[in-house]
Protein backbone atom coordinates (compact mmCIF):
# COMPACT_ATOMS: atom_id res chain seq x y z
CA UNK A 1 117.11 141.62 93.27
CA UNK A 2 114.74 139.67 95.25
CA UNK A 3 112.59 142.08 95.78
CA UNK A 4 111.42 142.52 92.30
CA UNK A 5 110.47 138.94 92.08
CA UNK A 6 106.52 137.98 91.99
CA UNK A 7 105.20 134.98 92.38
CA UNK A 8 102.81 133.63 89.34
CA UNK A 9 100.20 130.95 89.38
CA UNK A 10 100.77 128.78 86.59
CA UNK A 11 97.98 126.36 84.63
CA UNK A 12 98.23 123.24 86.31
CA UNK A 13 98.03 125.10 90.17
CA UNK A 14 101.45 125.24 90.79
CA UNK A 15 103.75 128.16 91.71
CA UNK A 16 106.55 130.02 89.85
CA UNK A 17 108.24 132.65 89.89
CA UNK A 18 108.66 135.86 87.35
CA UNK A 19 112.41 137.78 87.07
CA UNK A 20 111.61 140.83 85.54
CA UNK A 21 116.04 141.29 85.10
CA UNK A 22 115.37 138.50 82.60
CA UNK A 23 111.80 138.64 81.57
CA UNK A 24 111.34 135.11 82.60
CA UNK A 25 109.55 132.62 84.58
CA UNK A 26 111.29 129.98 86.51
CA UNK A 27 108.96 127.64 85.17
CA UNK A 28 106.73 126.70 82.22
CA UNK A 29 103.36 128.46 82.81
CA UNK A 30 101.56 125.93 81.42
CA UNK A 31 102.50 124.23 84.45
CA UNK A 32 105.45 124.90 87.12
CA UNK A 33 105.25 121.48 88.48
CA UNK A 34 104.46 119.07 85.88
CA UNK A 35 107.15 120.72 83.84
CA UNK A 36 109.60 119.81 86.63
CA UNK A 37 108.09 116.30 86.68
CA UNK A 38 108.22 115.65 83.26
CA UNK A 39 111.14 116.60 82.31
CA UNK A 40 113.57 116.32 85.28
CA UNK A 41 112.02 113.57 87.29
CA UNK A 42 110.90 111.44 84.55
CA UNK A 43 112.77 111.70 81.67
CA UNK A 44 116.16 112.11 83.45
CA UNK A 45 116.32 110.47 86.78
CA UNK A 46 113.74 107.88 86.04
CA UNK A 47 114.92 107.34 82.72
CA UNK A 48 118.45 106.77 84.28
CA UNK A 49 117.20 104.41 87.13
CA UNK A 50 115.40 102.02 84.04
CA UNK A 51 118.68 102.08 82.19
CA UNK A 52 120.75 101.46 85.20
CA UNK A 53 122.27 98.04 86.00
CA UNK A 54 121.38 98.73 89.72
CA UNK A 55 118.57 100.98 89.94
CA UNK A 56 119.25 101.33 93.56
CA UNK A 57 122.64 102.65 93.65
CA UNK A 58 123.36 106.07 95.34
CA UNK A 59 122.95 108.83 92.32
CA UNK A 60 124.27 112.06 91.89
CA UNK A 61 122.51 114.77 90.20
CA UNK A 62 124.11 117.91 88.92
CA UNK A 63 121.88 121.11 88.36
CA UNK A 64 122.02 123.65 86.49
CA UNK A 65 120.06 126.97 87.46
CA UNK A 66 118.65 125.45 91.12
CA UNK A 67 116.01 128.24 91.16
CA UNK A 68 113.36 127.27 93.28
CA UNK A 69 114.70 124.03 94.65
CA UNK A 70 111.35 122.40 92.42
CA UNK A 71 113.67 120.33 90.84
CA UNK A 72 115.60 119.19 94.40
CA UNK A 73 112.66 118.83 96.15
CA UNK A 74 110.80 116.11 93.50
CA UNK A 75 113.82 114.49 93.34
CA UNK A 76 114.79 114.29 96.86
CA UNK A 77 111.43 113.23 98.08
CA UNK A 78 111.29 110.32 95.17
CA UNK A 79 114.31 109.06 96.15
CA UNK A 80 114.02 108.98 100.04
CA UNK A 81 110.83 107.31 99.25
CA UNK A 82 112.64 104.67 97.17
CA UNK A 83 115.07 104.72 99.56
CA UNK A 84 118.00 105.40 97.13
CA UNK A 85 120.94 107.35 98.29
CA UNK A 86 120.92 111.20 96.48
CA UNK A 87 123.90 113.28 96.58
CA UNK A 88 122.78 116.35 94.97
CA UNK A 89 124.41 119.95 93.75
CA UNK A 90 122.87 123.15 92.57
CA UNK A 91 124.50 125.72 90.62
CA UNK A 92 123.37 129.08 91.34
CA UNK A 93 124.59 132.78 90.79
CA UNK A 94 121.76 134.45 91.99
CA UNK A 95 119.88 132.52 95.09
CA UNK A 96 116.74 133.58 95.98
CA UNK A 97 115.76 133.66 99.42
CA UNK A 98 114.62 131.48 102.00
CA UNK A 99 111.40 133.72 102.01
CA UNK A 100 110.85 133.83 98.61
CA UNK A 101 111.17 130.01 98.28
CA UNK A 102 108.60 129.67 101.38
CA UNK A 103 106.20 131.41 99.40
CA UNK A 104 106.11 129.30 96.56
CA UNK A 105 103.99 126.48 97.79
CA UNK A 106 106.03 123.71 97.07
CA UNK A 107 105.51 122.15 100.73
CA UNK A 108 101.99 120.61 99.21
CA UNK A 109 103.85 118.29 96.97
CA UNK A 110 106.45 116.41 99.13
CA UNK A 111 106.40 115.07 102.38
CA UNK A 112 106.93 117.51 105.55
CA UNK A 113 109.81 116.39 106.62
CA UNK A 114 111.99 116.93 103.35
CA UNK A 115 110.17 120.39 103.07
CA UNK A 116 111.10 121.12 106.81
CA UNK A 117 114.88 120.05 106.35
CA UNK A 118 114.78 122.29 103.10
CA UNK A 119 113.73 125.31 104.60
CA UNK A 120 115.78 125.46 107.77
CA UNK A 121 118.97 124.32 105.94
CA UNK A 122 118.76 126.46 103.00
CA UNK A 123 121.12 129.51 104.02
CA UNK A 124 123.30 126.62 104.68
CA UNK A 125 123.55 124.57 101.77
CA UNK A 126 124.92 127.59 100.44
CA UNK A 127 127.92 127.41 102.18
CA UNK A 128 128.34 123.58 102.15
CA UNK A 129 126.43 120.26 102.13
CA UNK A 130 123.80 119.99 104.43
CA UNK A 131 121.27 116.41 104.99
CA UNK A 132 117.99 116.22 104.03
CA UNK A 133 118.45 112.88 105.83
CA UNK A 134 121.15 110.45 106.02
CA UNK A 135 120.75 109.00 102.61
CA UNK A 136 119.86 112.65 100.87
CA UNK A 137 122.95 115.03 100.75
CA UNK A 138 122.57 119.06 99.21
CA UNK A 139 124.98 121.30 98.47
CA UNK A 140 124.82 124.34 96.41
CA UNK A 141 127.37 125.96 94.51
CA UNK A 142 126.52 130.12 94.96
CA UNK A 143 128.50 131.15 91.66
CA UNK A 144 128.04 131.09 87.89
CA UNK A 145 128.27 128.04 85.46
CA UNK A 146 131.47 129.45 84.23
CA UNK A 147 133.08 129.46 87.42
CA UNK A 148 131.89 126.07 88.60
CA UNK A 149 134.54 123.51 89.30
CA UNK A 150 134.47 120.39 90.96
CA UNK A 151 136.38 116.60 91.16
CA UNK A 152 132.95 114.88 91.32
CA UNK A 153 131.50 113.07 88.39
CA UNK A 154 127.40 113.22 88.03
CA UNK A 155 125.26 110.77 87.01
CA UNK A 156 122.61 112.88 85.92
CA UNK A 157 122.76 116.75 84.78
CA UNK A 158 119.99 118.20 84.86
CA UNK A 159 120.39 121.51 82.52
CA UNK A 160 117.61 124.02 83.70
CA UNK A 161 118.76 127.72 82.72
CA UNK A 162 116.55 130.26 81.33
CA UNK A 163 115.84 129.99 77.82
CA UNK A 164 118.51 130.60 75.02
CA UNK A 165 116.61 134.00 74.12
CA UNK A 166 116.76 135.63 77.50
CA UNK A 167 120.57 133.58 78.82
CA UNK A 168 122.15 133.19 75.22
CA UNK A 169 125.46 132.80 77.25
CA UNK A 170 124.79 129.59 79.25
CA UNK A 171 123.76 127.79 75.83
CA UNK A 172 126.89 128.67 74.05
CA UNK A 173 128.61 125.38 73.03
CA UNK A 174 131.45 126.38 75.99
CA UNK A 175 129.08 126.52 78.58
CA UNK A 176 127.83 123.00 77.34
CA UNK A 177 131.27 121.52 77.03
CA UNK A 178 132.32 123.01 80.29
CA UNK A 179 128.91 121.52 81.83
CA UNK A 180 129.21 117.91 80.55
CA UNK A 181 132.93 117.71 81.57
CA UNK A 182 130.91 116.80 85.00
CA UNK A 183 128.91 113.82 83.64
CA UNK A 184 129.93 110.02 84.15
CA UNK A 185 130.39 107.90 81.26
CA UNK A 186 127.14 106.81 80.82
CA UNK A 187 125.42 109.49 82.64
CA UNK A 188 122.60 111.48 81.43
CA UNK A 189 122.16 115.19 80.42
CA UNK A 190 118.28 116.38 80.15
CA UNK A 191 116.69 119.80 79.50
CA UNK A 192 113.41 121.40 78.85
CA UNK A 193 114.34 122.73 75.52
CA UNK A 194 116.26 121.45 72.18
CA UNK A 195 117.67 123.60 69.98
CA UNK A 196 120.02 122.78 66.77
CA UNK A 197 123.05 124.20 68.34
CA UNK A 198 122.25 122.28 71.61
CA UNK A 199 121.96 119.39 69.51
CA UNK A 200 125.26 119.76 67.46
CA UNK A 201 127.45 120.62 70.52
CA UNK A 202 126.02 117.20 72.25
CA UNK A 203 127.18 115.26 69.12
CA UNK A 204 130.21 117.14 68.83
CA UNK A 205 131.17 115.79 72.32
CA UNK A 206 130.28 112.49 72.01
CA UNK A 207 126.62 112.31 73.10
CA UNK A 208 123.82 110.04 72.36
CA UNK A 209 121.32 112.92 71.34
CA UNK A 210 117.28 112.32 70.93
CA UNK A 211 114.15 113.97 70.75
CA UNK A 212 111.95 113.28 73.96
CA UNK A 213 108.13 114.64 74.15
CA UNK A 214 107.82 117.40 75.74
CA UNK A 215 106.19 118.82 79.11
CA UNK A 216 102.96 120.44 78.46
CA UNK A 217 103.27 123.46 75.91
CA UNK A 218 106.39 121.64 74.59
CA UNK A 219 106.48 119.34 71.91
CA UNK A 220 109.76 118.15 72.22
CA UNK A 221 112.55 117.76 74.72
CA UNK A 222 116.02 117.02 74.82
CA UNK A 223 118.15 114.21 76.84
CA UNK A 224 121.75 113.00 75.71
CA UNK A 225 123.91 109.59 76.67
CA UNK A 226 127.54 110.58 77.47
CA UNK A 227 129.27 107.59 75.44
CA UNK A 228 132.62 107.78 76.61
């Protein structure tokens, strides 16, 4: 599969990448990194740190689509530069490569050392948790959403699969209600896109559910409170 893959430019400078199997971009091509920054970074984990009783606690993230490791990497560099403790998992059913992920550019917007740690450790997080340092753990789960299991609660899910219209299946209310099964009381669920269905199984389960602003080309987002 990897071999089909291009990288595309996208507006703000930044990298993605184009699946032709799905007909999608990794990323918003209005911009690949301020997407990720927007949405993930800012409107889920530093929207959970300024609602957190201790800001500084050690936080778990739970993704969902890993992709590129854009989302890991922003958050990973934030956080060892904050110096809180990140224990972080990836869901993915199709990795890409370590060379394909070497090509994307993404070394220009975190520090070396995370990007060095990233790239020699990749094939490994695969198969287990690796250390980006001592207080930034990885690990990423190489199998579908469906098949996902796990004893840890997250603090944080960030929900970044491929649109409804090209991966109807990972926005079915299941898929949600097996994803959120994963999230602390309290913890926060944020993704690019908001849909009425999204918005209906949230409620349905329990979640605080609001309209954010969007990243650029997007007028809205969508995070949800866990309640329970």
């Amino acid at each position: 599969m990897n071999h089909e893959l291009k990288i595309v430019p996208t507006a703000d400078g930044s990298n993605t990448i184009y699946n032709p199997q799905v007909g999608e971009n990794y990323h918003s091509t209005h911009g690949a990194l301020q997407e990720s920054r927007h949405v993930f970074l800012n409107s889920g984990l530093q929207y959970f740190l300024d609602t957190s009783e201790n800001p500084l606690s050690p936080v778990s993230i739970l993704e969902v689509g890993f992709g590129t490791g854009l989302n890991f990497l922003l958050t990973a560099d934030y956080c060892i530069e904050k110096n809180i403790s990140l224990d972080y998992t990836g869901i993915e059913a199709y990795p890409l490569s370590d060379e394909m992920i070497g090509q994307t550019g993404y070394n220009q917007y975190i520090s070396p050392e995370v990007w060095q740690q990233f790239i020699e450790l990749y094939p490994q997080a695969l198969a287990g948790e690796i250390l980006i340092n001592p207080n930034c753990k990885l690990q990423i789960a190489h199998c579908t959403l469906n098949d996902f299991q796990s004893t840890q609660q997250y603090d944080i899910i960030y929900f970044d699969a491929f649109a409804v219209g090209k991966q109807p299946e990972m926005w079915e209310d299941a898929a949600i209600a097996h994803t959120v099964r994963f999230l602390k009381p309290g913890g926060v669920f944020v993704t690019y896109a908001i849909t009425g269905n999204l918005k209906r199984a949230l409620k349905a389960l329990g979640f605080k559910v609001e309209k954010a602003p969007g990243a650029p080309g997007k007028r809205e987002m969508l995070r949800a409170v866990n309640r329970f």
